[in-house]
N, C-alpha and C. Protein backbone atom coordinates (compact mmCIF):
# COMPACT_ATOMS: atom_id res chain seq x y z
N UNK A 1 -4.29 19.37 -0.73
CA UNK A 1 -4.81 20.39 -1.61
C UNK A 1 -6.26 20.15 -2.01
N UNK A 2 -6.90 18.98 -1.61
CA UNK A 2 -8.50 18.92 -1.66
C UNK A 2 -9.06 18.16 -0.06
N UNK A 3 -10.37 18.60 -0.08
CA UNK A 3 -10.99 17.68 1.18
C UNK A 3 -10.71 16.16 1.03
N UNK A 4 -10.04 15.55 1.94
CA UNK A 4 -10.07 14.15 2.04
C UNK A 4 -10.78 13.50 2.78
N UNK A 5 -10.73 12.29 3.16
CA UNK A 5 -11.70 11.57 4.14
C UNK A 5 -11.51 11.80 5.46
N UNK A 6 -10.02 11.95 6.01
CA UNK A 6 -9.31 12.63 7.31
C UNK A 6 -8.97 13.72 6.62
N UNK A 7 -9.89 15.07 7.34
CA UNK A 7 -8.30 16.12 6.77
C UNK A 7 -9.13 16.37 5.04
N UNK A 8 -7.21 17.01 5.35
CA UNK A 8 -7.04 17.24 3.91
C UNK A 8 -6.53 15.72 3.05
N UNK A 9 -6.45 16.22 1.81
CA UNK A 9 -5.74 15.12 1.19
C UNK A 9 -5.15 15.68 -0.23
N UNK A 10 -4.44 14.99 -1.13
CA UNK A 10 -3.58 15.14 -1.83
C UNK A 10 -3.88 14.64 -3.68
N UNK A 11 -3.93 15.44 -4.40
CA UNK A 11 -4.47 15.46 -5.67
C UNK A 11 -3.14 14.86 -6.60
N UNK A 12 -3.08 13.94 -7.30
CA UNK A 12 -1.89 13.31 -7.68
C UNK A 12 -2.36 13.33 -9.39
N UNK A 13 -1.56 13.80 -9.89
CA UNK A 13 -2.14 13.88 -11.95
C UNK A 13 -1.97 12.98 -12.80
N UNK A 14 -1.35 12.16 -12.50
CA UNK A 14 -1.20 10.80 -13.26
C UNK A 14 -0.18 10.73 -14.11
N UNK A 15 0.70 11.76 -14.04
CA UNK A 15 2.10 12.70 -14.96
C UNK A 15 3.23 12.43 -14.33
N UNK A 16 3.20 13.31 -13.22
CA UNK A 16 4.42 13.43 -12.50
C UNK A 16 4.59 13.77 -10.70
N UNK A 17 3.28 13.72 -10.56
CA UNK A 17 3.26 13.87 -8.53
C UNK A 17 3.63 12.69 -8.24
N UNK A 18 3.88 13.25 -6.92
CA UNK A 18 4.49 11.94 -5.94
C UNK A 18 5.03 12.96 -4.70
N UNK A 19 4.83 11.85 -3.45
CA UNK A 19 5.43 12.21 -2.80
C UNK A 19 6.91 11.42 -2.78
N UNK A 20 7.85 11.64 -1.92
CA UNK A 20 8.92 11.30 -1.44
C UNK A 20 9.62 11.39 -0.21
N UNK A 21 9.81 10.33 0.25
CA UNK A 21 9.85 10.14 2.12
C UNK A 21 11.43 9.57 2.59
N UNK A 22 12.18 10.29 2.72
CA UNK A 22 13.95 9.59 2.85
C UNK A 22 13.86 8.76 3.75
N UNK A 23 14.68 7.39 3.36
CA UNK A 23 14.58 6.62 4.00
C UNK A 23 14.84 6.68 5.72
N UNK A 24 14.66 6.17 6.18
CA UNK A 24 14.48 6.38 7.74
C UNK A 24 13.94 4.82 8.63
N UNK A 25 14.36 4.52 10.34
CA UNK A 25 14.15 3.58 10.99
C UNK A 25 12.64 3.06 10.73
N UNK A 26 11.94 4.41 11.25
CA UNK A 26 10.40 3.67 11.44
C UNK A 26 9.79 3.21 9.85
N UNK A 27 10.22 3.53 8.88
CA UNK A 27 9.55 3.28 7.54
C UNK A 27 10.54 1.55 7.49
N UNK A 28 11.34 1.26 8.14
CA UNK A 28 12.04 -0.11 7.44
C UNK A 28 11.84 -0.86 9.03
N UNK A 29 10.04 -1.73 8.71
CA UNK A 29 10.17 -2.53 10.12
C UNK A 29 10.54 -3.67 9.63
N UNK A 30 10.80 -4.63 10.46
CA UNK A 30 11.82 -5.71 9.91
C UNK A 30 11.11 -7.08 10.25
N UNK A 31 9.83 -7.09 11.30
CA UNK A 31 9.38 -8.49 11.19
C UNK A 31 8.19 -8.32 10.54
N UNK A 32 7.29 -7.18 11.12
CA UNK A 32 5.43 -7.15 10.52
C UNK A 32 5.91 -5.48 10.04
N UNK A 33 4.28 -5.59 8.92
CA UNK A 33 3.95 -4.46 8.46
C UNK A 33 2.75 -4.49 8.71
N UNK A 34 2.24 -3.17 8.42
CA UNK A 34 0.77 -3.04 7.74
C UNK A 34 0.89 -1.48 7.10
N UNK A 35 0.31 -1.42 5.73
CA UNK A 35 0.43 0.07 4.97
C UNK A 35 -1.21 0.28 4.51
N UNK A 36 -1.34 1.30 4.75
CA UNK A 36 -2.83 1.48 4.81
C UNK A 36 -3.03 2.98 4.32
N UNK A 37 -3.98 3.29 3.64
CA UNK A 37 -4.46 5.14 2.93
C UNK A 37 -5.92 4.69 2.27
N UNK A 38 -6.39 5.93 2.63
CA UNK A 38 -7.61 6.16 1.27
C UNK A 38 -7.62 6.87 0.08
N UNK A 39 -7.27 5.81 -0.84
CA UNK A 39 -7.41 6.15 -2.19
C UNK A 39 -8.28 6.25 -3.21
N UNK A 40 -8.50 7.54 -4.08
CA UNK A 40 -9.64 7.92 -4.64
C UNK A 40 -8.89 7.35 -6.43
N UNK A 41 -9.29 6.42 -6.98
CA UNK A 41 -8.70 6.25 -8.64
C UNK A 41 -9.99 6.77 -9.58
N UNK A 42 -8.90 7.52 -10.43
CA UNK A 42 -9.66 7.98 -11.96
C UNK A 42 -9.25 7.33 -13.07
N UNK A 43 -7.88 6.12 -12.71
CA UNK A 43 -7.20 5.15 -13.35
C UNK A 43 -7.06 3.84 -12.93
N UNK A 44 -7.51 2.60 -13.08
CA UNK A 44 -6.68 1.67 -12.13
C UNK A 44 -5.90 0.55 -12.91
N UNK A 45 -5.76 0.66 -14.09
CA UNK A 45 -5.33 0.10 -15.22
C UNK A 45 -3.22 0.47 -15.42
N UNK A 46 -3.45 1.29 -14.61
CA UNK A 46 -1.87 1.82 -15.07
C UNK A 46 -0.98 0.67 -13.74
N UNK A 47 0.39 0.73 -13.84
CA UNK A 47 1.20 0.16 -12.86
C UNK A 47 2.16 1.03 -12.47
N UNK A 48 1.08 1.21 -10.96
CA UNK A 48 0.96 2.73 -10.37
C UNK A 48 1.63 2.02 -8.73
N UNK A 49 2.47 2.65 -8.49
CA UNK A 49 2.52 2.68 -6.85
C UNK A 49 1.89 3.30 -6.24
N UNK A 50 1.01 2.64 -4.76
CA UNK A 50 0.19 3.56 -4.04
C UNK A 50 0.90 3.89 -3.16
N UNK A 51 1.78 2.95 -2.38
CA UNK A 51 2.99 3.05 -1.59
C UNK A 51 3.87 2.18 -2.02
N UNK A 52 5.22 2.67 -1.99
CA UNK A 52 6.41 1.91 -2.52
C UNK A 52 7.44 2.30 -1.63
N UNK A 53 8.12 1.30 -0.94
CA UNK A 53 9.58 1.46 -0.29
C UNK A 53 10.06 0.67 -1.22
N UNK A 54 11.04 1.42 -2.20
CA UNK A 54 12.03 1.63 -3.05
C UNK A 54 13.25 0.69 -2.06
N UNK A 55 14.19 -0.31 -2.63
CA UNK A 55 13.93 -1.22 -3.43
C UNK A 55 13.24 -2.42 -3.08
N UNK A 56 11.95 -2.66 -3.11
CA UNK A 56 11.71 -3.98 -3.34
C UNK A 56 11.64 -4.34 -1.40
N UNK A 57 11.41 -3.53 -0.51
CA UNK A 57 10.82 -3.90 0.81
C UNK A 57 9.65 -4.56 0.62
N UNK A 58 8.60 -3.45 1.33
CA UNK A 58 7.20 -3.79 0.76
C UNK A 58 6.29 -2.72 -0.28
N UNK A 59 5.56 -2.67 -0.90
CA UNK A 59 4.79 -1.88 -1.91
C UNK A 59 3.07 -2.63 -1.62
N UNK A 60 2.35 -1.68 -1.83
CA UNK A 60 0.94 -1.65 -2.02
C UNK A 60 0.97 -0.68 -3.86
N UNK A 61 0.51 -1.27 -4.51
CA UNK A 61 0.35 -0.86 -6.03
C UNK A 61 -0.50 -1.35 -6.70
N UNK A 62 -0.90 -0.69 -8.14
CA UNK A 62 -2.02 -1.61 -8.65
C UNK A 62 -1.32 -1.84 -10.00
N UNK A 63 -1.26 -3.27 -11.09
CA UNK A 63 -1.13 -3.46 -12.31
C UNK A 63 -2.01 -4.21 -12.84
N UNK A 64 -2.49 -3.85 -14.10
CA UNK A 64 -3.05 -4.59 -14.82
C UNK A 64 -4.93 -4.91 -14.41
N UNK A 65 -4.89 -3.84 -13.49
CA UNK A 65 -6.69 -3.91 -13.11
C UNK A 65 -6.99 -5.01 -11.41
N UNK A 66 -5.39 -4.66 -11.13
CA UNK A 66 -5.68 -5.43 -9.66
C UNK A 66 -4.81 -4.68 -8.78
N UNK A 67 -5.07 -4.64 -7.84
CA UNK A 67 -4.67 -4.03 -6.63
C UNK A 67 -3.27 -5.01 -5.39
N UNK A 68 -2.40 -5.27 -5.26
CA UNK A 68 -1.48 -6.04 -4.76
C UNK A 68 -0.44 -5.31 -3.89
N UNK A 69 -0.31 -6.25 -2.88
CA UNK A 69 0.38 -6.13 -1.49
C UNK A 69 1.42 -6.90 -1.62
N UNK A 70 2.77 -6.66 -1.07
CA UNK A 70 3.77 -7.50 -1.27
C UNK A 70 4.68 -6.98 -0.11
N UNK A 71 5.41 -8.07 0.20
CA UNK A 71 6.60 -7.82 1.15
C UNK A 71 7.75 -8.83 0.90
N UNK A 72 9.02 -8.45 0.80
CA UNK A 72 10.20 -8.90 0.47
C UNK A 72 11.25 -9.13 1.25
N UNK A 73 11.98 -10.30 1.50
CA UNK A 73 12.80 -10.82 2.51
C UNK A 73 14.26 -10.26 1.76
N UNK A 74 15.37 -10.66 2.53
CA UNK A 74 16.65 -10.34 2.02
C UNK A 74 17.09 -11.17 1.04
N UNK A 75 16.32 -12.83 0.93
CA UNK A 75 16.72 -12.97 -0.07
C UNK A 75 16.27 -13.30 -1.84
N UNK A 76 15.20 -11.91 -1.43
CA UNK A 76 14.22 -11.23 -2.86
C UNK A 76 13.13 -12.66 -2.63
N UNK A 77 12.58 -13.08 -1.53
CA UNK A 77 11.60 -13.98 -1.79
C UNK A 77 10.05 -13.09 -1.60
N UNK A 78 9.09 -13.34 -2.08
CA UNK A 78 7.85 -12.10 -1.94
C UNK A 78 6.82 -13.56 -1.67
N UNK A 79 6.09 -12.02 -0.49
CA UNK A 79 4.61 -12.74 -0.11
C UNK A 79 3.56 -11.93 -0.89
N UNK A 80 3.05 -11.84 -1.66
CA UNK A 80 1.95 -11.42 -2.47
C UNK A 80 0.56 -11.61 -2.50
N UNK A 81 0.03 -10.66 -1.84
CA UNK A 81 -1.46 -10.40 -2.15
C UNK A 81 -2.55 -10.29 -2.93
N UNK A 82 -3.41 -10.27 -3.80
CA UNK A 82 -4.23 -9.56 -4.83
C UNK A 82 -5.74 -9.93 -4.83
N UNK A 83 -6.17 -8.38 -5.25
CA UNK A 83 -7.62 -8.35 -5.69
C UNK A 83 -7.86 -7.77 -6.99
N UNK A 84 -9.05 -8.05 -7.16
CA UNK A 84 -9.24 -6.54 -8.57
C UNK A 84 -9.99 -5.89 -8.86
N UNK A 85 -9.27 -4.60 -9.36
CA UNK A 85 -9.99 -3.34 -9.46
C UNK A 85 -11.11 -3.26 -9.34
N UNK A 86 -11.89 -4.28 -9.91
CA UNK A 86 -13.54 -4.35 -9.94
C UNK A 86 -14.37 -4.47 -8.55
N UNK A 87 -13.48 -5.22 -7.68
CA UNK A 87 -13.92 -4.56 -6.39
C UNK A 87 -14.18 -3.24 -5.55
N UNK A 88 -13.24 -2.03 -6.39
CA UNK A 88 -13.35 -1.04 -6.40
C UNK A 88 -14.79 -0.38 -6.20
N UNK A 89 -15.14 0.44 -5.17
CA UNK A 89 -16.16 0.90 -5.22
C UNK A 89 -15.78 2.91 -5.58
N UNK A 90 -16.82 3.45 -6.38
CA UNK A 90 -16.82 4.70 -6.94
C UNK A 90 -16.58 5.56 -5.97
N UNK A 91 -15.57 6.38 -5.66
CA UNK A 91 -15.17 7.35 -4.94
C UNK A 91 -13.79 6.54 -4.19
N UNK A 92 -13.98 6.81 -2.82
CA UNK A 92 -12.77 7.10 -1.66
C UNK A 92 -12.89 4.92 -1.65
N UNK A 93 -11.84 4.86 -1.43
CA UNK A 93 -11.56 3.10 -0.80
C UNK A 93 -10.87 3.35 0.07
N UNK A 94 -10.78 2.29 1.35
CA UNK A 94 -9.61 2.43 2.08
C UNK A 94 -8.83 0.80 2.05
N UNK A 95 -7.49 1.34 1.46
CA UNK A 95 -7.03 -0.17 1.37
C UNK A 95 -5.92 -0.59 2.58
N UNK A 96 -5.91 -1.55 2.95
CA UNK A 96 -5.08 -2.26 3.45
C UNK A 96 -4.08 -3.10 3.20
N UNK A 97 -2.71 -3.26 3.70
CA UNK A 97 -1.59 -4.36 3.15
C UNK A 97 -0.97 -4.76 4.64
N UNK A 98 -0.81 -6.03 4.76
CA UNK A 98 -0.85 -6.67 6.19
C UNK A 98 -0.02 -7.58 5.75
N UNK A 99 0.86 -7.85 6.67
CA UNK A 99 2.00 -9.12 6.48
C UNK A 99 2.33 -8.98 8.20
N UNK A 100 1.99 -10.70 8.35
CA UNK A 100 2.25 -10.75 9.87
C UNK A 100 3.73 -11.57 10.22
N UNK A 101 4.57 -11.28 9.26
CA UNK A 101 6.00 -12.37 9.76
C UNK A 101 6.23 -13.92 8.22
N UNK A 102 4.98 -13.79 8.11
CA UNK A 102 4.94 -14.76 7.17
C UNK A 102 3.99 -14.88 6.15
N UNK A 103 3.10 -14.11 5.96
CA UNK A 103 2.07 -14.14 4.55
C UNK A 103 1.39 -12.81 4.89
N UNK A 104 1.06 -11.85 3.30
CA UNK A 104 0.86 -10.84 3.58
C UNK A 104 -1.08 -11.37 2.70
N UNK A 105 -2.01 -10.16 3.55
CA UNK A 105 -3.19 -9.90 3.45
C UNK A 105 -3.81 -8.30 2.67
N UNK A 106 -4.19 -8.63 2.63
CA UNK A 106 -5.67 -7.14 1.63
C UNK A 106 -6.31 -7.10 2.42
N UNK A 107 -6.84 -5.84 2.70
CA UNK A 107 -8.11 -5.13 3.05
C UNK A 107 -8.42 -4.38 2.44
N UNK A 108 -9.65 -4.19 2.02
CA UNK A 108 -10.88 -3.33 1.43
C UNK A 108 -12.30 -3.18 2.06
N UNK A 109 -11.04 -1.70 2.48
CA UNK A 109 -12.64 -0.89 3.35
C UNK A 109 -13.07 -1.80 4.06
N UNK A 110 -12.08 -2.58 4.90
CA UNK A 110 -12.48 -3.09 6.04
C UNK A 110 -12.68 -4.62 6.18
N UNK A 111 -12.65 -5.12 5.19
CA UNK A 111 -12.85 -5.96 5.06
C UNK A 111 -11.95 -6.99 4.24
N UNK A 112 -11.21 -8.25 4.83
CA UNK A 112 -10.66 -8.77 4.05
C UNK A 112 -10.84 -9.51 2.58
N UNK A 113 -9.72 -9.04 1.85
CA UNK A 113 -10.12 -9.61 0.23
C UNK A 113 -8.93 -10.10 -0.77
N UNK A 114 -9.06 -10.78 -1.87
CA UNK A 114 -8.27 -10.93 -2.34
C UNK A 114 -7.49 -12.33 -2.28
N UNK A 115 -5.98 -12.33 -2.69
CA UNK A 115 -5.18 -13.73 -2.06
C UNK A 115 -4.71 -13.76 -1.18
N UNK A 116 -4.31 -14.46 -0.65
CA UNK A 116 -2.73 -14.64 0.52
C UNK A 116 -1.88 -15.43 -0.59
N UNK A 117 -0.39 -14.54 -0.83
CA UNK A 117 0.39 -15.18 -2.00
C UNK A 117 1.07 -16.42 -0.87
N UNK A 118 2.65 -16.44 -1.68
CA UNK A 118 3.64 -17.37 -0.95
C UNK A 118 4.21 -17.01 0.52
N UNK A 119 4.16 -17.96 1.25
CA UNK A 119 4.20 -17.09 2.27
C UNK A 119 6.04 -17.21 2.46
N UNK A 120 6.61 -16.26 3.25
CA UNK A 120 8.40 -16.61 3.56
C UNK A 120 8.69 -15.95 4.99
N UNK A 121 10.33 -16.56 4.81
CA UNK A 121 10.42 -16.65 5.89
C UNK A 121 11.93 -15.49 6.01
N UNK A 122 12.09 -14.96 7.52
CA UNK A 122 12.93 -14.18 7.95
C UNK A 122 12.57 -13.05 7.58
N UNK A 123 13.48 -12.00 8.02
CA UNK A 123 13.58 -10.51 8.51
C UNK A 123 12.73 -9.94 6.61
N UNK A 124 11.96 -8.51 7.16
CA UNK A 124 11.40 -8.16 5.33
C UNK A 124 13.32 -7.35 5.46
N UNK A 125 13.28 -7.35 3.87
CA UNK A 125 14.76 -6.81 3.46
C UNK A 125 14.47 -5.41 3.54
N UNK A 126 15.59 -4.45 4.13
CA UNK A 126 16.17 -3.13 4.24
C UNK A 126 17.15 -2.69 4.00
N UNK A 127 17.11 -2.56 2.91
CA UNK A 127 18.28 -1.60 1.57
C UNK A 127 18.50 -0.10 1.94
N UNK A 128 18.18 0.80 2.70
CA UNK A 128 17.93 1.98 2.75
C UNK A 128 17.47 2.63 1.77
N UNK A 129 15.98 2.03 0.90
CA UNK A 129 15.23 2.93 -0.11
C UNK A 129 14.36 3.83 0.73
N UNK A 130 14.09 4.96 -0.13
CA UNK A 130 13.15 6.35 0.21
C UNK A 130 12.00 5.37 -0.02
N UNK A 131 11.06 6.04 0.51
CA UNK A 131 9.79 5.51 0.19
C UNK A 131 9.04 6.58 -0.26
N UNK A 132 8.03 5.88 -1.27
CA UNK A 132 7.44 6.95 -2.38
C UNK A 132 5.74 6.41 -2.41
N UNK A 133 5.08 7.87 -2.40
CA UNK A 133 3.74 7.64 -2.26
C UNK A 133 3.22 8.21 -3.90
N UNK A 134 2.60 7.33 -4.48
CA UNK A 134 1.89 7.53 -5.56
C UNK A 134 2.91 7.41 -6.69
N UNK A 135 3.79 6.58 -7.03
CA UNK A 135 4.69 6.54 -7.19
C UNK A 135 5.31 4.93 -7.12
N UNK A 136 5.76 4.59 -8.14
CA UNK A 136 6.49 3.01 -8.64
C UNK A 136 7.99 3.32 -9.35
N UNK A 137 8.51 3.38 -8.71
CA UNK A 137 9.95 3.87 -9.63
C UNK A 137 10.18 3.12 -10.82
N UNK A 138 10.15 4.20 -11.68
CA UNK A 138 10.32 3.13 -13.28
C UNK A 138 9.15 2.94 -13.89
N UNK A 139 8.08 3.17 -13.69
CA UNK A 139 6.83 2.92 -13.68
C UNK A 139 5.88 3.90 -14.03
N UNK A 140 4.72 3.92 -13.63
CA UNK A 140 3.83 4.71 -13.58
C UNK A 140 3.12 5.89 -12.47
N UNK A 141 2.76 7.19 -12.80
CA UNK A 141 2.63 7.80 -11.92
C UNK A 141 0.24 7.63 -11.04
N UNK A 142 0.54 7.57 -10.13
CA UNK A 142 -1.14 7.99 -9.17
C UNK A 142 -2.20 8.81 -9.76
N UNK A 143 -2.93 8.36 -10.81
CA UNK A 143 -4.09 9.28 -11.31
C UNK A 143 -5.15 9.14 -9.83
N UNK A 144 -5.09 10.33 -9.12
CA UNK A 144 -6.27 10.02 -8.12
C UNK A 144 -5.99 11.07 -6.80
N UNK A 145 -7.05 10.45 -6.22
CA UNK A 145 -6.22 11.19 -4.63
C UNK A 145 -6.30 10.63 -3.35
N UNK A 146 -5.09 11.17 -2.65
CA UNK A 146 -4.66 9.96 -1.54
C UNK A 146 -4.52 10.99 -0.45
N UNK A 147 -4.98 10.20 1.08
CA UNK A 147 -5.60 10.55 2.05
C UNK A 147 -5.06 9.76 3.37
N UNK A 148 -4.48 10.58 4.29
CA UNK A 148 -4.01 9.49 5.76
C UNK A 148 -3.58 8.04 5.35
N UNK A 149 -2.02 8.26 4.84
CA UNK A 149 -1.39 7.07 4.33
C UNK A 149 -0.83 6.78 6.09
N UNK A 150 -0.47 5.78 6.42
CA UNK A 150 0.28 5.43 7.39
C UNK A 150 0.86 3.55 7.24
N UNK A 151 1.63 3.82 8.04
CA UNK A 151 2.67 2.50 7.86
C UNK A 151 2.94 1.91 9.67
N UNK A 152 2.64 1.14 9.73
CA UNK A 152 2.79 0.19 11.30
C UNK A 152 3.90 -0.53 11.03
N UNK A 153 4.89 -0.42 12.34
CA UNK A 153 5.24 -2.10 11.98
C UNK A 153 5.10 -2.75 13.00
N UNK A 154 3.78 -3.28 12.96
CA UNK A 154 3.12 -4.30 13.49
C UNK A 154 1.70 -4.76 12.72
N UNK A 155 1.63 -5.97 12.76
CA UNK A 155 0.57 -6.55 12.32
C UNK A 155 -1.03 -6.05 12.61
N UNK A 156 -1.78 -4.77 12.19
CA UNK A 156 -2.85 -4.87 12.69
C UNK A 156 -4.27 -5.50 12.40
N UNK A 157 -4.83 -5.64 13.52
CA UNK A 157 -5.94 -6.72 12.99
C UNK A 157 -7.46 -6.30 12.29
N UNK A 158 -8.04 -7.62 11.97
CA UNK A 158 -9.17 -6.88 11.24
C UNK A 158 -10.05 -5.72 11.70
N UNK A 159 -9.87 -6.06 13.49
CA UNK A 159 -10.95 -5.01 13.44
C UNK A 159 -10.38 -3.88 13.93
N UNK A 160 -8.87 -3.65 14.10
CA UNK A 160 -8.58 -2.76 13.78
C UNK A 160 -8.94 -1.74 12.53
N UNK A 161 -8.47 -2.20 11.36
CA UNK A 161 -8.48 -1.93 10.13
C UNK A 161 -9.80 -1.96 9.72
N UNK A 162 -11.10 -2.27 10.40
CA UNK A 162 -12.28 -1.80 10.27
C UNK A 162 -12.42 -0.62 10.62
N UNK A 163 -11.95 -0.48 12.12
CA UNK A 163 -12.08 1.03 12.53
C UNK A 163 -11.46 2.21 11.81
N UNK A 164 -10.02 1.84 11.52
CA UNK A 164 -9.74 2.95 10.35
C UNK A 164 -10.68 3.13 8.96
N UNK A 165 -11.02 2.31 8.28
CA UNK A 165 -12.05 2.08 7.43
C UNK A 165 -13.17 3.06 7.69
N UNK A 166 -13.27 2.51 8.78
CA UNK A 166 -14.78 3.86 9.41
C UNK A 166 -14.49 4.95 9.70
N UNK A 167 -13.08 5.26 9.60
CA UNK A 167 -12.28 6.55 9.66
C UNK A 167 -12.12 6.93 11.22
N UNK A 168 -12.29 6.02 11.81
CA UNK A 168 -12.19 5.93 13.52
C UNK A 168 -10.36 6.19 13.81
């Protein structure tokens, strides 16, 4: 419903939008991820899902003025990412969340940032949750707007995730 960086893109009020995506094969990969969109914040203070597979797979979200990547095994162990907000540059970002089997990564706009949390081991866990864009169940709703979200499951590399960055 507004110009995005690809395309169109999607105006979220900070109330009550969201998308909602029923769960399904290709959204629950089971060794690598990578979740990636360009997101525009007019908030980054709230604990907001940017992407969330509902329960507790993997999520890209921001709390508390930082931005964090996470992925979850079957037996609730998490690899955790983080940067913060202040890296944020004014307008469009394109973020990245990368977990290659065993420790998940950040990208910002191309560039890696942030931590590498704990890293774990075995399959990420698949509960059959919907996955929800702009959106933290229980939580807080996406003041902003979001643009060519996509989800791999496979590990892609930096300079992959440069080229999307460059909107390639």
């Amino acid at each position: 419903n507004t110009v995005g960086v690809i395309d169109d893109a999607l105006t979220f009020n900070g109330i009550d939008d969201y998308i909602l995506v029923t769960d399904s094969g290709p959204l629950s990969p089971t060794q690598e991820v990578t979740v990636c969109g360009w997101f525009w914040f007019n908030d980054t203070a709230a604990n907001t899902g940017l992407i969330w597979k509902h329960s507790y797979n993997y999520a890209l979200w921001t709390v508390s003025d930082t931005v964090r990547f996470a992925v979850w095994n079957a037996s609730s162990e998490g690899s955790t990412a983080i940067f913060s907000t202040s890296l944020l540059e004014a307008g469009w970002n394109f973020i990245a969340g990368v977990f290659d089997g065993t420790n998940s990564k950040l990208y910002l706009n191309g560039a890696e940032t942030g931590s590498v949390g704990d890293s774990i081991t075995g399959p990420i866990r698949d509960n059959a949750g919907d996955l929800y864009i702009g959106y933290r169940p229980g939580q807080d709703y996406f003041d902003g707007i979001i643009d060519d979200v996509r989800i791999f499951d496979k590990t892609l590399s930096e300079a992959q995730i440069s080229q999307l960055a460059r909107g390639l």
